[in-house]
Protein backbone atom coordinates (compact mmCIF):
# COMPACT_ATOMS: atom_id res chain seq x y z
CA UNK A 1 54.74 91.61 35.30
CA UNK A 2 52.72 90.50 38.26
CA UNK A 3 51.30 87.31 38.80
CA UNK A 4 47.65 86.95 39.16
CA UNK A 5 45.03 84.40 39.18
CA UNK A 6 41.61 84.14 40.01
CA UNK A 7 38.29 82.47 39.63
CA UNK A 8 36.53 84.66 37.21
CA UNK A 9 32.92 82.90 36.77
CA UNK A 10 31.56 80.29 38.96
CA UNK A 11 28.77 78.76 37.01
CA UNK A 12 26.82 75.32 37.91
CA UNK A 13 28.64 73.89 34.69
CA UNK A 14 32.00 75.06 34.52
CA UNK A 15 34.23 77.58 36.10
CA UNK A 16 36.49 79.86 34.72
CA UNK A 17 39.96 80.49 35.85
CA UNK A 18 41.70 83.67 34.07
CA UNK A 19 45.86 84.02 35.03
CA UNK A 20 47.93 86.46 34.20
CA UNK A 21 51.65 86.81 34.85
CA UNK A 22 54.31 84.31 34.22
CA UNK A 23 53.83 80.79 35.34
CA UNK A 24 57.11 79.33 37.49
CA UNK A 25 58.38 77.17 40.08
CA UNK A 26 56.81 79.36 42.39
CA UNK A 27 53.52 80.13 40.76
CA UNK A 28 52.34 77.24 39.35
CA UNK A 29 51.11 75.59 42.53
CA UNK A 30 48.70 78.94 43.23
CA UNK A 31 47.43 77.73 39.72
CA UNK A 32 47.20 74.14 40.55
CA UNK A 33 45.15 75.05 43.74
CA UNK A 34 43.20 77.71 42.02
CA UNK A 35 41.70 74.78 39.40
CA UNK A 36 41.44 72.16 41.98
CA UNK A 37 39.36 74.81 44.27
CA UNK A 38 37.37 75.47 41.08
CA UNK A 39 36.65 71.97 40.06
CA UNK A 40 34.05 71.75 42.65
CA UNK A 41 31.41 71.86 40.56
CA UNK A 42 30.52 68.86 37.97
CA UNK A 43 31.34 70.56 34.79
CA UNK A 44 34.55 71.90 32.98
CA UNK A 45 37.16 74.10 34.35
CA UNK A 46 38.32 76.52 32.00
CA UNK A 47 41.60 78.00 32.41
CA UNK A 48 42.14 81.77 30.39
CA UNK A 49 45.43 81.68 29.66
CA UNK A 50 45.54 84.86 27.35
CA UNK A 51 47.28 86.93 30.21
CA UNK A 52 50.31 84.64 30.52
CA UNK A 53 53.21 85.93 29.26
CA UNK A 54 55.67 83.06 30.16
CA UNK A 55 55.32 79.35 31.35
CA UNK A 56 58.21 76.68 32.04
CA UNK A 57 58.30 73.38 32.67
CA UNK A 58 56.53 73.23 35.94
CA UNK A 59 53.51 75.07 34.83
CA UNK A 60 53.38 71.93 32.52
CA UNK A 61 53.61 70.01 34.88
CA UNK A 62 50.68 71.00 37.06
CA UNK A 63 48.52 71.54 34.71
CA UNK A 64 49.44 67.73 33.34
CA UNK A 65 48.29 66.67 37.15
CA UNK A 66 45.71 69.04 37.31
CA UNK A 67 43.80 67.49 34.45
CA UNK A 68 44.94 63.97 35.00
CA UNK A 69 43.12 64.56 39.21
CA UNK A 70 40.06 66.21 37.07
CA UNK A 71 39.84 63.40 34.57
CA UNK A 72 39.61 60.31 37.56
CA UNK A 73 36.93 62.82 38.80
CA UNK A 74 34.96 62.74 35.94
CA UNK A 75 35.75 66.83 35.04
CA UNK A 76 37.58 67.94 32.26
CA UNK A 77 40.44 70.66 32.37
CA UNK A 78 39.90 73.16 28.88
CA UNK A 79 42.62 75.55 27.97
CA UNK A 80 41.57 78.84 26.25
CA UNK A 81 43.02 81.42 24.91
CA UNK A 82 46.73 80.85 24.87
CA UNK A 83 48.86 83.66 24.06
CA UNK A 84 51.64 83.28 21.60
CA UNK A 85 54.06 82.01 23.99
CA UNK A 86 52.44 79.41 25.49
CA UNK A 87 50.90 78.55 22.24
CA UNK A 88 54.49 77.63 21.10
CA UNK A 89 55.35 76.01 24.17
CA UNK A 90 52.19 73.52 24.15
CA UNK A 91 53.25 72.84 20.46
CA UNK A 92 57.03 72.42 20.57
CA UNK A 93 56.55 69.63 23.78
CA UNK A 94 54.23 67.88 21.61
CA UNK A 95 51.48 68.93 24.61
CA UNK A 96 49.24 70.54 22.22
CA UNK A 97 47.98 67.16 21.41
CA UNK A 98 47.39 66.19 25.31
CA UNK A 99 45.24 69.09 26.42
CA UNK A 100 41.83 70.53 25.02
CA UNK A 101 42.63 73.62 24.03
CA UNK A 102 40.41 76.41 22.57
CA UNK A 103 41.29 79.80 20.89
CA UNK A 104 39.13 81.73 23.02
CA UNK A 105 37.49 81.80 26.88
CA UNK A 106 33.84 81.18 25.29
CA UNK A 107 34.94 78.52 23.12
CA UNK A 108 36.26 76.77 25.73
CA UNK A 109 32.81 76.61 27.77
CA UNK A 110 30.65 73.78 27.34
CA UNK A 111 27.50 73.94 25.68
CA UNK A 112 24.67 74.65 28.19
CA UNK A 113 22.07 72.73 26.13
C-alpha cells in the first residue's frame, strides 16, 4: 500500500490532515511535518486516520511530540477516524487515554459556534 498524506481542508479553525498507508520509521516524520505545517492556524488539527492500515511504535511517537509541541502552543492535536488497527494499537499501549480521539473526521472538528 502506498503511503500518502496530505492537508485535506485548511480552514481558519482547524485543519485537516487525512493519511493513508502504513505509518513507520520512515513515514512518520512526513506525518510529523505534515501536522506541524498544518498547525499554523489557531484552531485544532485533525488528523484522518481511517486510511492507515498499520502504525508502530514511532508513529506513536510523533504523534506523542506532535501534540505535546501543539499543546505548549495553545492547539490541540484530534485523532479521527481510526481504523481497526490503530484502534487496537491506541488501546493496547494504554494511549487511547492520552489522545482525543473521535470516531469520525467531522466529529473531530471543533464547533464553529
Amino acid at each position: 500500500m502506498d503511503f500518502e498524506v496530505s492537508i485535506d481542508e485548511h480552514a481558519e479553525a482547524y485543519s485537516i490532515i487525512a493519511v493513508r498507508g502504513e505509518i513507520d520509521l520512515h513515514t512518520a516524520p512526513k506525518v510529523e511535518y505534515a501536522i506541524e505545517r498544518a498547525a499554523q492556524t489557531n484552531g485544532a488539527v485533525v488528523v484522518d486516520l481511517s486510511g492507515v492500515a498499520f502504525m508502530d511504535s514511532t508513529a506513536l511517537s510523533a504523534l506523542v511530540r506532535s501534540k505535546d509541541s501543539l499543546q505548549e502552543r495553545g492547539t490541540s492535536l484530534r485523532l479521527a477516524a481510526p481504523s481497526q488497527a490503530v484502534d487496537r494499537i491506541f488501546s493496547v499501549t494504554g494511549f487511547s487515554d492520552y489522545f482525543d480521539i473521535f470516531p469520525s473526521r467531522e466529529a473531530a472538528i471543533p464547533d464553529q459556534g
